[in-house]
N, C-alpha and C. Protein backbone atom coordinates (compact mmCIF):
# COMPACT_ATOMS: atom_id res chain seq x y z
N UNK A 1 6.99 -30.55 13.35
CA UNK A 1 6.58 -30.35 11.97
C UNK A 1 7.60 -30.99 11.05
N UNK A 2 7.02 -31.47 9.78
CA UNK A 2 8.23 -32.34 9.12
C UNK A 2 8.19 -31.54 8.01
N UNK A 3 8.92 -31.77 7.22
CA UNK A 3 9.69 -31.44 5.90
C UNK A 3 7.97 -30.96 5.23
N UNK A 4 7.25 -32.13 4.75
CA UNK A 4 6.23 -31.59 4.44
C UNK A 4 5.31 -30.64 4.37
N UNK A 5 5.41 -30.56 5.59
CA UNK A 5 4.69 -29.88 6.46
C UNK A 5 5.23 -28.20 6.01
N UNK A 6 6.33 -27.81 6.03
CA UNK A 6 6.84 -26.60 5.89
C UNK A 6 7.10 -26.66 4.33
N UNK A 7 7.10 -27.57 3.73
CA UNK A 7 6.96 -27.15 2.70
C UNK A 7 5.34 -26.64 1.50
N UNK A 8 4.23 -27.23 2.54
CA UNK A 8 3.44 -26.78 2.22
C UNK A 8 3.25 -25.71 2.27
N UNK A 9 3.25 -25.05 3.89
CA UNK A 9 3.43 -23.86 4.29
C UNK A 9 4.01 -22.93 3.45
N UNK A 10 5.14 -22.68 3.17
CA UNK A 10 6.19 -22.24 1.79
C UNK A 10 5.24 -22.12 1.01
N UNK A 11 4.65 -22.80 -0.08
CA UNK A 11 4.04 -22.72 -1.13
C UNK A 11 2.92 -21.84 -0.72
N UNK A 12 2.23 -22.48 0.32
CA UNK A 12 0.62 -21.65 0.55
C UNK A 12 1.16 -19.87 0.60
N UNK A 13 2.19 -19.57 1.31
CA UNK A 13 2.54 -18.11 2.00
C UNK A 13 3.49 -17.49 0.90
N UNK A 14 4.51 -18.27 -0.05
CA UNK A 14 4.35 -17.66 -1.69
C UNK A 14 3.10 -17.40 -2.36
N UNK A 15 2.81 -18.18 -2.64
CA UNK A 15 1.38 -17.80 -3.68
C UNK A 15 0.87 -16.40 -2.48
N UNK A 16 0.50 -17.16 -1.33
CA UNK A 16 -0.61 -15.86 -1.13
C UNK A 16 0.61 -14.32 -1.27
N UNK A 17 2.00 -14.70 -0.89
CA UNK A 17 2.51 -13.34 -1.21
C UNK A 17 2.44 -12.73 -2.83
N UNK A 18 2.71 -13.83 -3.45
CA UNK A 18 2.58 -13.58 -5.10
C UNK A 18 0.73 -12.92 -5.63
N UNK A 19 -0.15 -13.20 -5.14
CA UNK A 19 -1.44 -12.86 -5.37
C UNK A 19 -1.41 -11.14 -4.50
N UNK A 20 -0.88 -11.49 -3.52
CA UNK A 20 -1.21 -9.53 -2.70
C UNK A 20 -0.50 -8.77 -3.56
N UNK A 21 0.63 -9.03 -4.15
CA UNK A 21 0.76 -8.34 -4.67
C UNK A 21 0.19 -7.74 -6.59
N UNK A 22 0.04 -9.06 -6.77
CA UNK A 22 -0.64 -8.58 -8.38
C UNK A 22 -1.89 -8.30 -8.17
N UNK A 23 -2.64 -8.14 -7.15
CA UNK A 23 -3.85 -7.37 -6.85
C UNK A 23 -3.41 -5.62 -6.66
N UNK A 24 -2.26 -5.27 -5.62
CA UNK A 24 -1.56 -3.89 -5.71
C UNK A 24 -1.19 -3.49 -6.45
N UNK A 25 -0.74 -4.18 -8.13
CA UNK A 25 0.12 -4.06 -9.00
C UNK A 25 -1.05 -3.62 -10.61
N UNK A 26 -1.94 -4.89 -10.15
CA UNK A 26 -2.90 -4.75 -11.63
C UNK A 26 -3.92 -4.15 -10.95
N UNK A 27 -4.86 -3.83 -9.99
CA UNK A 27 -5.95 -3.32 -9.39
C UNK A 27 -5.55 -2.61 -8.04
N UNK A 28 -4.75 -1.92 -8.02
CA UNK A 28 -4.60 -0.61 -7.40
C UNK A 28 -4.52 -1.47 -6.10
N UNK A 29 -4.55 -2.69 -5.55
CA UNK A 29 -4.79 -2.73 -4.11
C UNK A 29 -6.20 -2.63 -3.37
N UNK A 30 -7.03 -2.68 -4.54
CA UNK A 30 -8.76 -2.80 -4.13
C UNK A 30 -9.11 -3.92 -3.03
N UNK A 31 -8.67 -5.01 -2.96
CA UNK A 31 -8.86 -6.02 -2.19
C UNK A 31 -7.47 -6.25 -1.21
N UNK A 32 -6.32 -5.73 -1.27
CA UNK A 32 -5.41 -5.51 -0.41
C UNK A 32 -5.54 -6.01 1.09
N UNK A 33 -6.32 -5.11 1.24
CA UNK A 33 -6.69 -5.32 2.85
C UNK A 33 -6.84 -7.03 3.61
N UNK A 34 -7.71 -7.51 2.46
CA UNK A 34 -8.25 -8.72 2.87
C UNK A 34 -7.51 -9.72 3.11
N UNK A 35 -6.07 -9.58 2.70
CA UNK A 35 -4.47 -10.19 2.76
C UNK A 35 -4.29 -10.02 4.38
N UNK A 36 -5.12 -9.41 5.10
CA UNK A 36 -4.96 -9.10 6.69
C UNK A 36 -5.78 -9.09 7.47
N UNK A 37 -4.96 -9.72 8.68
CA UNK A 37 -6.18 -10.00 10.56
C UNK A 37 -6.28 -8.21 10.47
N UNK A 38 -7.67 -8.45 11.25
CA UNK A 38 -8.77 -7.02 11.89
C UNK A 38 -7.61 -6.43 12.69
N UNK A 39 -6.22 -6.65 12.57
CA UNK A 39 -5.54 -5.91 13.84
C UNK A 39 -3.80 -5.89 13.74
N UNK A 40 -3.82 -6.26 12.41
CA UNK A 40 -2.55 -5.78 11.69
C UNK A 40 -2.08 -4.42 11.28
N UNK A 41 -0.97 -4.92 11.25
CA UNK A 41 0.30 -3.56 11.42
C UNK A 41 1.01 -3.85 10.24
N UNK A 42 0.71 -2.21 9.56
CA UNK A 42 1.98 -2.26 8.10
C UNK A 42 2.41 -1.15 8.19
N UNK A 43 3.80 -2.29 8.77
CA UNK A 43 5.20 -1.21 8.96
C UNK A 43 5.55 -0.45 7.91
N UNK A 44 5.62 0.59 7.01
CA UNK A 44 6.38 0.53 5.92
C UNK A 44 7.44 2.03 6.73
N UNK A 45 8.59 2.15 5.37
CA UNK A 45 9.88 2.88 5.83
C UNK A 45 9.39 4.30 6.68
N UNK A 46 8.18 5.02 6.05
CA UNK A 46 8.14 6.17 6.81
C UNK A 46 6.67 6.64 7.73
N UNK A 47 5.94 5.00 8.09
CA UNK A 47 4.68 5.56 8.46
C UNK A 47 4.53 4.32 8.67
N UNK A 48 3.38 3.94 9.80
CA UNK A 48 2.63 2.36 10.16
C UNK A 48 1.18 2.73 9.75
N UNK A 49 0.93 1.74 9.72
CA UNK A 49 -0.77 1.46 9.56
C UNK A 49 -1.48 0.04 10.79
N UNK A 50 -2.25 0.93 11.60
CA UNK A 50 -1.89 -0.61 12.40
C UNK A 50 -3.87 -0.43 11.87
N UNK A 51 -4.40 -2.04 12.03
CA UNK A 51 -5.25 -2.44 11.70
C UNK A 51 -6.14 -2.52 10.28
N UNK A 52 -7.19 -3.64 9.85
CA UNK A 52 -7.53 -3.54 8.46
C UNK A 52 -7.76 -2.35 8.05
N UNK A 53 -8.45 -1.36 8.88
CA UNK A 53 -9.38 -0.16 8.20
C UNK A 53 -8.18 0.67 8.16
N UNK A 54 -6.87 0.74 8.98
CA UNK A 54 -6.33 1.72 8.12
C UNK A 54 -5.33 1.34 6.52
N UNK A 55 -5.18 0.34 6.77
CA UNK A 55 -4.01 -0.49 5.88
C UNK A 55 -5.60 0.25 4.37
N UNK A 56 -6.83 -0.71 3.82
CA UNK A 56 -7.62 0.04 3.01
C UNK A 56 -7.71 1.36 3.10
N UNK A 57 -7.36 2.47 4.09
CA UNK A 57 -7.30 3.79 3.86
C UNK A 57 -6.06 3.73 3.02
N UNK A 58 -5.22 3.12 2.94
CA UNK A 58 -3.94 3.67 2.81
C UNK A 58 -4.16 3.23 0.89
N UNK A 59 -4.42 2.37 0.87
CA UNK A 59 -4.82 2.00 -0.55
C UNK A 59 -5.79 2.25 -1.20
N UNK A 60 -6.74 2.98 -0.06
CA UNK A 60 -7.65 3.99 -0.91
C UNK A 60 -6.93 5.08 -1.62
N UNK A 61 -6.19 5.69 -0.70
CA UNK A 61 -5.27 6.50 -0.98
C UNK A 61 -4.60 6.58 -1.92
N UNK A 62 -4.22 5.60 -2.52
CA UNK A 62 -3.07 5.26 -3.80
C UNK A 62 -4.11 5.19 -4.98
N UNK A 63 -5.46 4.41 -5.08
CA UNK A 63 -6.39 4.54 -5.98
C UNK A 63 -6.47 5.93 -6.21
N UNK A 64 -7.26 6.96 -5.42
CA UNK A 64 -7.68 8.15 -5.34
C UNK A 64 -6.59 9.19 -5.55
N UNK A 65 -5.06 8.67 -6.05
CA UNK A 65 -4.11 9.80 -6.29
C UNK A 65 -3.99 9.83 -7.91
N UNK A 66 -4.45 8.85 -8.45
CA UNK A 66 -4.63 8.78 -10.21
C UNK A 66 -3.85 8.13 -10.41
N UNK A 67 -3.65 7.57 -11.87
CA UNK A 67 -3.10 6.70 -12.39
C UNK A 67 -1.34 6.61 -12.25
N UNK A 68 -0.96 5.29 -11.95
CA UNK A 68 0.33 5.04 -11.09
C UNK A 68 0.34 3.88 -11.46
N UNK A 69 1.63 3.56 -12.07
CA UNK A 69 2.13 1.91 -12.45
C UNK A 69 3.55 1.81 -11.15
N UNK A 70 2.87 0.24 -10.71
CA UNK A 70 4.19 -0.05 -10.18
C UNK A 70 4.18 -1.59 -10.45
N UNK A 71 5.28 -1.96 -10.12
CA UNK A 71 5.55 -3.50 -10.17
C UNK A 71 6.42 -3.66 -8.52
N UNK A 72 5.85 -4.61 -8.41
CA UNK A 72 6.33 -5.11 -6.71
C UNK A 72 7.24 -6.41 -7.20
N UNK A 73 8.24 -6.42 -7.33
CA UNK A 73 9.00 -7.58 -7.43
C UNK A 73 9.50 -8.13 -6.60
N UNK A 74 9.59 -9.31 -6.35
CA UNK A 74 9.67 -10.61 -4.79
C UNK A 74 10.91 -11.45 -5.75
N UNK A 75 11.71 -11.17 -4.42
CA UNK A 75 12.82 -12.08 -4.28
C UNK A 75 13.38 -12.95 -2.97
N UNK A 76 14.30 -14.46 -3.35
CA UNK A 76 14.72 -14.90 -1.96
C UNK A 76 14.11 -14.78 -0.66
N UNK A 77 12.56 -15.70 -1.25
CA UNK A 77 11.64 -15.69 -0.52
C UNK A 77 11.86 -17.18 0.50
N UNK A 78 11.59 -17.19 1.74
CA UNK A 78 12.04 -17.68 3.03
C UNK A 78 11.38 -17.62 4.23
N UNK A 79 10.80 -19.10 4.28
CA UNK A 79 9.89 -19.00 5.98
C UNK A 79 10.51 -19.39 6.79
N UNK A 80 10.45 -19.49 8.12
CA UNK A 80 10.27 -19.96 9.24
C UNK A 80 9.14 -20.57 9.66
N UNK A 81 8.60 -21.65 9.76
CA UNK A 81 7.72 -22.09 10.16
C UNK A 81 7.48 -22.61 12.49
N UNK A 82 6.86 -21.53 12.93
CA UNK A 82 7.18 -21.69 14.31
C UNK A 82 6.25 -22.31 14.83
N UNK A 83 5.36 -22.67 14.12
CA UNK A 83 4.20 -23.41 14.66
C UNK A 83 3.52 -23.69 13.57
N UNK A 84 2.50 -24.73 13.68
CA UNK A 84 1.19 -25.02 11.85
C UNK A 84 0.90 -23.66 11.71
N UNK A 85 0.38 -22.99 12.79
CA UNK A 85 -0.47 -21.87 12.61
C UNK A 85 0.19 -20.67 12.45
N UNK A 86 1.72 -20.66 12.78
CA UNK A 86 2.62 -19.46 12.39
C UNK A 86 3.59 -19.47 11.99
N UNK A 87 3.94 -18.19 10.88
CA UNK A 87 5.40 -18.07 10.60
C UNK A 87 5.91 -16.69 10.42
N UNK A 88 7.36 -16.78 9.92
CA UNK A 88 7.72 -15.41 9.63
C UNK A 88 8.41 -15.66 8.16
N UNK A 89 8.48 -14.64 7.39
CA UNK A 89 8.72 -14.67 6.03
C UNK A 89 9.41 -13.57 5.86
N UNK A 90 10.68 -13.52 5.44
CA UNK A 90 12.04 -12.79 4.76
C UNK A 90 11.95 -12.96 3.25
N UNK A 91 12.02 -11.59 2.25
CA UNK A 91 11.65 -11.61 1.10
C UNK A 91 12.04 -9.81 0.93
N UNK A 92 12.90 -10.25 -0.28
CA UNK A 92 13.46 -8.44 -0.74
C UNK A 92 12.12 -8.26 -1.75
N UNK A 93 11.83 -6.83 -1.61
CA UNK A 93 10.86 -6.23 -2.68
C UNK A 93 12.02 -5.45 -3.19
N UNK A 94 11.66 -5.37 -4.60
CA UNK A 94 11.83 -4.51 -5.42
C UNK A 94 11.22 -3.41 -6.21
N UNK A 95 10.93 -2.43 -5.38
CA UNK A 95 9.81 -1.75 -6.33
C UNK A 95 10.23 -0.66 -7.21
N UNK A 96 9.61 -0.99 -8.33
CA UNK A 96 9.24 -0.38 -9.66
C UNK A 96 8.03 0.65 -9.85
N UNK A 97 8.31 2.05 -9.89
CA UNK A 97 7.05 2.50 -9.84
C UNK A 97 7.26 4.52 -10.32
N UNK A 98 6.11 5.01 -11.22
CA UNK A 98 5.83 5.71 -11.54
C UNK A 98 4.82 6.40 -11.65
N UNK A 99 3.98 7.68 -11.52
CA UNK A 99 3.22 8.11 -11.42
C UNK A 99 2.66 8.18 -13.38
N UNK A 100 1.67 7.99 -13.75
CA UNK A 100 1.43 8.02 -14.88
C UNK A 100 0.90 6.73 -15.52
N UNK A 101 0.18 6.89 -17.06
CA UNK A 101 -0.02 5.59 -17.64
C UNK A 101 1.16 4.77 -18.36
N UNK A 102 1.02 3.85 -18.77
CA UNK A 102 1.81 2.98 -19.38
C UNK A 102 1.66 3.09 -21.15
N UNK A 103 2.59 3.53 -21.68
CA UNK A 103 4.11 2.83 -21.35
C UNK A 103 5.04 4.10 -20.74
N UNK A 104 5.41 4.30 -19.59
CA UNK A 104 6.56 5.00 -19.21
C UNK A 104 7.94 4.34 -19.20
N UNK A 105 9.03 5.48 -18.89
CA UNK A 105 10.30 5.57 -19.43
C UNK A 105 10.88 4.18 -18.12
N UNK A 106 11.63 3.54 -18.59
CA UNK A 106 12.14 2.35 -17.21
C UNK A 106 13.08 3.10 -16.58
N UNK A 107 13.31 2.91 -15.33
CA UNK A 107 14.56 3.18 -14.38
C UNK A 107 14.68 2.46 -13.71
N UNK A 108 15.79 2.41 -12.79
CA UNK A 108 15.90 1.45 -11.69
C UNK A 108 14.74 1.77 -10.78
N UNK A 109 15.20 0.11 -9.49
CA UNK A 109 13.92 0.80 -8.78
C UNK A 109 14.04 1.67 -8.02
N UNK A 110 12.76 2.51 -7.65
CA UNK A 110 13.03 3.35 -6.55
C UNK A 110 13.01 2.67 -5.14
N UNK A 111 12.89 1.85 -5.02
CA UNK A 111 13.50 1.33 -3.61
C UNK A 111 13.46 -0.52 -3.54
N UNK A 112 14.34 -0.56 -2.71
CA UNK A 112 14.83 -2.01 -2.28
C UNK A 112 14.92 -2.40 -1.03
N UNK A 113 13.70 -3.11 -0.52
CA UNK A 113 13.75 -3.31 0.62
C UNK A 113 13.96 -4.56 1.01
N UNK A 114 14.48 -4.43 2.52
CA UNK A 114 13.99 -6.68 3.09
C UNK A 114 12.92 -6.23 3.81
N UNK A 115 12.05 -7.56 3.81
CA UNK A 115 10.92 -7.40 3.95
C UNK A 115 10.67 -8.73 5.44
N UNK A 116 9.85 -8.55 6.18
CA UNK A 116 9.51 -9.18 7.48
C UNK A 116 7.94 -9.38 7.62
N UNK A 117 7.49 -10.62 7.08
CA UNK A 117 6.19 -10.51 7.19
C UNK A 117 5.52 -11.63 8.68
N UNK A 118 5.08 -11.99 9.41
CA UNK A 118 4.24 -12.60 10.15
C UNK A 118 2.70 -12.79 9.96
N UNK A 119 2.73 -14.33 9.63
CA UNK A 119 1.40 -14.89 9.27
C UNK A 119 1.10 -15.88 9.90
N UNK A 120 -0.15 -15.25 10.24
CA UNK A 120 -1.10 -16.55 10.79
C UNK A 120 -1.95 -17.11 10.34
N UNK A 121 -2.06 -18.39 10.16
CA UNK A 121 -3.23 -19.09 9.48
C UNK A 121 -4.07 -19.49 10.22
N UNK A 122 -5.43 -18.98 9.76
CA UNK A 122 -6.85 -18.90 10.10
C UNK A 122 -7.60 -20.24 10.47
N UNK A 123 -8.57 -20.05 11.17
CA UNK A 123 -9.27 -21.73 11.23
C UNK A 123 -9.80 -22.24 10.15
N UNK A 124 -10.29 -21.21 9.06
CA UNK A 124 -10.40 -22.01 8.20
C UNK A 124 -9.73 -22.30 7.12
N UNK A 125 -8.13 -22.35 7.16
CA UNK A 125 -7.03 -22.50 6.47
C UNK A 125 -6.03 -21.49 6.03
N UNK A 126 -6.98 -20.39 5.83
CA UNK A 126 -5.93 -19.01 4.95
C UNK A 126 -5.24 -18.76 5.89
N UNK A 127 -4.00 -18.63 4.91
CA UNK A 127 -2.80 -17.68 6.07
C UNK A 127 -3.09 -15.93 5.64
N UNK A 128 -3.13 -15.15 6.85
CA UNK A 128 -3.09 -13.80 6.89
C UNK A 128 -1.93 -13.24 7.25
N UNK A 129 -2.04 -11.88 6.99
CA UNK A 129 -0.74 -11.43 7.22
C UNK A 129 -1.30 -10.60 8.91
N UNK A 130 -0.31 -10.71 9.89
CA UNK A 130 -0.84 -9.86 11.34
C UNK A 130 0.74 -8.36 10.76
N UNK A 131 1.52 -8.97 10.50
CA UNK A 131 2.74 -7.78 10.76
C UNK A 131 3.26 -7.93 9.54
N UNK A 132 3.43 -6.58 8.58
CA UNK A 132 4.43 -6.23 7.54
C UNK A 132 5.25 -5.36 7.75
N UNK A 133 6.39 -5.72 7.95
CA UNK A 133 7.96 -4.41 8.37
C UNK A 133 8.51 -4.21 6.91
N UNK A 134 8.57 -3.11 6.40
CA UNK A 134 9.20 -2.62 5.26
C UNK A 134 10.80 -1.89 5.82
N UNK A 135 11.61 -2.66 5.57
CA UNK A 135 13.17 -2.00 6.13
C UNK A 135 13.82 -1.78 4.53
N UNK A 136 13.88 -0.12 4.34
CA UNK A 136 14.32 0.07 3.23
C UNK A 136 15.87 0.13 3.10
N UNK A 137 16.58 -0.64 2.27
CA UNK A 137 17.84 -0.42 2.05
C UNK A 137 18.25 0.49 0.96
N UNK A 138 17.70 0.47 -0.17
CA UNK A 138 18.07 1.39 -1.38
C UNK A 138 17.02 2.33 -1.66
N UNK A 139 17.12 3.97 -1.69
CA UNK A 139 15.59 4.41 -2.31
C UNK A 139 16.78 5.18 -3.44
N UNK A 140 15.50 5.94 -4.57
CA UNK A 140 15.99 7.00 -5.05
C UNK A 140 15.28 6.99 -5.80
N UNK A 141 15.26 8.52 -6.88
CA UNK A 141 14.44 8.55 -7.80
C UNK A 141 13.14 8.83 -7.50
N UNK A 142 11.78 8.34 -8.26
CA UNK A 142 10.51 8.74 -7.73
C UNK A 142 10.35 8.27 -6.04
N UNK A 143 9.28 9.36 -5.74
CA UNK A 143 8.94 8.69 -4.17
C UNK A 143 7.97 7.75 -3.93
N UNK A 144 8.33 6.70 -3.07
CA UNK A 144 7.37 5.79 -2.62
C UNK A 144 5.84 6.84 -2.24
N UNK A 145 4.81 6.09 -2.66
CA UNK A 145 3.15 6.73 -1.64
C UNK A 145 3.42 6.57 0.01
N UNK A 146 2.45 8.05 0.20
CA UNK A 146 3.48 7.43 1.50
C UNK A 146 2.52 9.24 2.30
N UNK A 147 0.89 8.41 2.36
CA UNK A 147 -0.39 9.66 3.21
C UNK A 147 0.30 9.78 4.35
N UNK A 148 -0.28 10.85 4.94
CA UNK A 148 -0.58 10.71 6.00
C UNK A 148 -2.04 10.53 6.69
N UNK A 149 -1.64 9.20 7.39
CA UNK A 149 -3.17 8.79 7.75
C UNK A 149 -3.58 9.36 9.25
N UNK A 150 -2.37 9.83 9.95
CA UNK A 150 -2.76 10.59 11.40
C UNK A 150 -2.53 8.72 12.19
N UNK A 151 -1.99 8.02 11.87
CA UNK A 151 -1.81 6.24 12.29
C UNK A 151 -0.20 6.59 12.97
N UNK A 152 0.26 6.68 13.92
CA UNK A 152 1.81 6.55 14.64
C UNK A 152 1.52 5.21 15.60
């Protein structure tokens, strides 16, 4: 693979990370799911979700708890490109988030994670996400969402 080549990659697997999240951010995560293969796993700090139908439970979940602002902020974003069709992606979240409408009071965030994503791109071009590992380094303050879906 040449320079090109991964740098397309890069761009395609930003944007699509930059779009999953302002779908979780401005629309609750309604289309969330669709960011993922029928058989993905989202690691996050205190619970997995392995496959599409539970990952949309889990963001049903966050819709159906009432109104909640967060902001997902992406930083020192970084692929690996291991093949056309795969990579892995290193990227700190920053999340920002409160239970309630807007405008609420600012604080730091309640958590800071590095982030481990694995994507595969589809035959007909889209890259999906198969694996999201949430490794939290900083929490505090409000709590992350965080069901229990009966998913170990």
């Amino acid at each position: 693979m040449d320079v090109q080549d991964h740098m397309r990659a890069r761009q395609e697997l930003e944007a699509l990370l930059m779009e999953y999240w302002h779908d979780v951010d401005t629309n609750w995560g309604r289309n969330a799911s669709e960011y993922y293969t029928d058989d993905a796993v989202f690691e996050s700090t205190y619970a997995s979700y392995h496959g599409k139908a539970k990952i949309k439970q889990f963001y049903q979940y966050r819709l159906d708890r009432g109104p909640r602002v967060a902001v997902h902020a992406v930083t020192n974003f970084r692929v690996v490109l291991e093949s056309p069709t795969r990579a892995t992606c290193n990227w700190y979240l920053l999340l920002f988030a409160a239970d309630g409408k807007p405008i609420l009071p600012t604080n730091p965030p309640i958590q800071i994670a590095h982030m481990t994503d694995t994507c595969v791109k589809q035959p007909d071009g889209r890259w999906l996400y198969a694996h999201r590992k949430f490794d939290a380094w900083f929490e505090g303050g409000v709590p992350t969402t965080n069901p229990n879906l009966d998913d170990k």
